[in-house]
Structures are given as structure tokens and as C-alpha cells.
C-alpha atoms as a PDB file:
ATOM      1  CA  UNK A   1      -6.182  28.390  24.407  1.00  0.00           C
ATOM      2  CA  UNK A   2      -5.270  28.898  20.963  1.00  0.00           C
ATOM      3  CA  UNK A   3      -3.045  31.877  21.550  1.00  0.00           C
ATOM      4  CA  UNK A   4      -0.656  29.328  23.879  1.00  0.00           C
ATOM      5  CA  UNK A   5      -1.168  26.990  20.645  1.00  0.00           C
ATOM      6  CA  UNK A   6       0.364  29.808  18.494  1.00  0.00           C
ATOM      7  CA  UNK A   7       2.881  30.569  20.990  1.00  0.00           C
ATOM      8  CA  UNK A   8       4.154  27.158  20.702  1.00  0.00           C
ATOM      9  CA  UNK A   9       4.320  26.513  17.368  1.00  0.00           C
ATOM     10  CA  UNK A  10       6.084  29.549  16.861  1.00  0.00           C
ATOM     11  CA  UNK A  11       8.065  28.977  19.583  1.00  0.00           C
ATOM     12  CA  UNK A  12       9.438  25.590  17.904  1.00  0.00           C
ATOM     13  CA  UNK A  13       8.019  25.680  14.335  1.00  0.00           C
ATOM     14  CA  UNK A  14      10.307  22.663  13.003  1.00  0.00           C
ATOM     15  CA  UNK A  15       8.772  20.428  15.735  1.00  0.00           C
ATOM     16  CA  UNK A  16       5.082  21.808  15.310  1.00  0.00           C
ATOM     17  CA  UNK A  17       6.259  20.930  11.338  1.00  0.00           C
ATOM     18  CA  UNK A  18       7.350  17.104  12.178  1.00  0.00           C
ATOM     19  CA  UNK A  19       4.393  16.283  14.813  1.00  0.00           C
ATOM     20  CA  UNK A  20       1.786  18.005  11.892  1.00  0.00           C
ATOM     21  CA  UNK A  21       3.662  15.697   9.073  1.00  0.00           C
ATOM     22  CA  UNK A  22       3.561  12.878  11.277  1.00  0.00           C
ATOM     23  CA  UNK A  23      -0.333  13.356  11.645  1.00  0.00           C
ATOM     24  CA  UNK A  24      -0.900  13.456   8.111  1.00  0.00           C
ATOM     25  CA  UNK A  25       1.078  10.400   7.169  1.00  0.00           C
ATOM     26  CA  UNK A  26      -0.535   9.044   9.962  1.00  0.00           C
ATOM     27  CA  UNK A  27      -3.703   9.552   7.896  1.00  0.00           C
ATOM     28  CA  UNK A  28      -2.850   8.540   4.499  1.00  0.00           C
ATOM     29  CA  UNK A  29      -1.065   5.194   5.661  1.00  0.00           C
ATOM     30  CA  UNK A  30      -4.470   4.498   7.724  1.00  0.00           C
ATOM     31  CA  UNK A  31      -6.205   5.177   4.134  1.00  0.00           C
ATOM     32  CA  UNK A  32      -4.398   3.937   2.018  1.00  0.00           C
ATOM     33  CA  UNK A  33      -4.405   0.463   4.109  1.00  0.00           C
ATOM     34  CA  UNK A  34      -8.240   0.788   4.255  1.00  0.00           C
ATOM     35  CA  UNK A  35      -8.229   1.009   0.312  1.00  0.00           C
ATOM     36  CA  UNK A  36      -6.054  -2.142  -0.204  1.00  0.00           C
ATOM     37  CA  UNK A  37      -7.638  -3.843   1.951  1.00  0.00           C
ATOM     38  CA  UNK A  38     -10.896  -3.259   0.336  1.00  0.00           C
ATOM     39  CA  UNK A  39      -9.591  -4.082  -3.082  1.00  0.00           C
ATOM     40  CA  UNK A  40      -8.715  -8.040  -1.492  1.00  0.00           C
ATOM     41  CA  UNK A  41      -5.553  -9.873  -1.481  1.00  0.00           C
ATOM     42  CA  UNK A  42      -2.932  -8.361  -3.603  1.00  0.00           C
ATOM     43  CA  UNK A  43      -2.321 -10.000  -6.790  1.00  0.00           C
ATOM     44  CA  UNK A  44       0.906  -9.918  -9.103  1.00  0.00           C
ATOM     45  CA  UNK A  45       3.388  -7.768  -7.749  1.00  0.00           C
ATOM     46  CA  UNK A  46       1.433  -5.990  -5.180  1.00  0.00           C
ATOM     47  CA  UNK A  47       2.496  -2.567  -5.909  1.00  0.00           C
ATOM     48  CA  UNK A  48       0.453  -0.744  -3.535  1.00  0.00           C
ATOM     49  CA  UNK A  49       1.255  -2.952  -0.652  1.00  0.00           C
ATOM     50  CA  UNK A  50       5.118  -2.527  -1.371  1.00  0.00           C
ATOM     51  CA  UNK A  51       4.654   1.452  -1.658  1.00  0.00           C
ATOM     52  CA  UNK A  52       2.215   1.240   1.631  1.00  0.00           C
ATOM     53  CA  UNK A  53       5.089  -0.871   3.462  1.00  0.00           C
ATOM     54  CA  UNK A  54       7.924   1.576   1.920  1.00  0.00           C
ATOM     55  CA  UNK A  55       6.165   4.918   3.421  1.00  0.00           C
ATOM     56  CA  UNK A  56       5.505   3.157   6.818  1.00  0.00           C
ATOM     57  CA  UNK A  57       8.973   1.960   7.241  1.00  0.00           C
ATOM     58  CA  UNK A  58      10.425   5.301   6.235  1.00  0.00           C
ATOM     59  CA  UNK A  59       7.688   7.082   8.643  1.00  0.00           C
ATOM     60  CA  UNK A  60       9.206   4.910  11.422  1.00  0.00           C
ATOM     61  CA  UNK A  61      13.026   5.493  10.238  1.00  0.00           C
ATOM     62  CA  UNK A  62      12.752   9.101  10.329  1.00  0.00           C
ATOM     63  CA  UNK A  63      11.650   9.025  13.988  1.00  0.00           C
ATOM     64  CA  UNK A  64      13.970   6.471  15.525  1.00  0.00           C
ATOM     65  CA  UNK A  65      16.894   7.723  13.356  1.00  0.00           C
ATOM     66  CA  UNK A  66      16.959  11.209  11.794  1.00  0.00           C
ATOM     67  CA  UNK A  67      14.929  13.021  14.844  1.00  0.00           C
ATOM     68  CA  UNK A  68      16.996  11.871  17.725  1.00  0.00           C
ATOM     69  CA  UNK A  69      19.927  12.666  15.349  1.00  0.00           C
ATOM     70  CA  UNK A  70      18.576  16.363  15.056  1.00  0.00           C
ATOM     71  CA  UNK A  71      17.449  16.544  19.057  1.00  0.00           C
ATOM     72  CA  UNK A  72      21.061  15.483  20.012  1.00  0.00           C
ATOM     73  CA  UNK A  73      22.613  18.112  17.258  1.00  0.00           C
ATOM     74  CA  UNK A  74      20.392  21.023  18.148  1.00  0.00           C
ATOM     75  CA  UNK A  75      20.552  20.930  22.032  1.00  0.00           C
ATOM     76  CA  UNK A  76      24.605  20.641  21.839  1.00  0.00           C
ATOM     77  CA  UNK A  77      24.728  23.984  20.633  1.00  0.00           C
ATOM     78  CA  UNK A  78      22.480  25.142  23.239  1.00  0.00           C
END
């Protein structure tokens, strides 16, 4: 079992790369929305809030834009 999971990452190592990123913003944005949340409502600016809401919306760019973007560029030259 983990010898296939070897095989495959080094197989495609810039997808094992993305899908392990993902996973770890994955975590932080989870965290870091537990922490504000904790702290109450945001007051003044809300910096944290705006840099939670920043890395979320970038975390969703990169996968609807930039990734299909890549997938179509790397399987034309295939």
C-alpha cells in the first residue's frame, strides 16, 4: 500500500504537491476561522477576517483558474 502511494506521487509529483498544499490550507483556513471565531465579532477593521477571506478566495482561484489552465497546457503536449 504505501509503495503504490510512492509510485504515484512520483509518478505525478506536481499534483501529489497541489492536492498536499491544498490539505494544508485546508487546515489553517479551518484554524484560523476557529480562532476568530473564538475571539467574537470582529471589531475595527477586522484584519484577520479580511486576511482569512483573502487566502480562501485565492485557495478557490487557484483551483478553478490556474489548475485547469495547467491540465489543459500540460496534456496538449502530450
Amino acid at each position: 500500500m504505501l509503495a503504490d502511494i510512492a509510485t504515484r506521487l512520483r509518478t505525478y509529483p506536481v499534483a501529489a504537491l497541489l492536492e498536499l498544499a491544498s490539505v494544508v490550507v485546508c487546515g489553517l483556513l479551518f484554524v484560523g476561522t476557529l480562532a476568530l471565531l473564538s475571539s467574537g465579532p470582529p471589531s475595527g477593521r477586522g484584519d484577520g477576517w479580511l486576511v482569512l477571506i483573502g487566502v480562501g478566495a485565492t485557495f478557490v482561484l487557484f483551483w478553478t483558474v490556474l489548475v485547469p489552465l495547467y491540465e489543459r497546457y500540460y496534456y496538449s503536449r502530450r
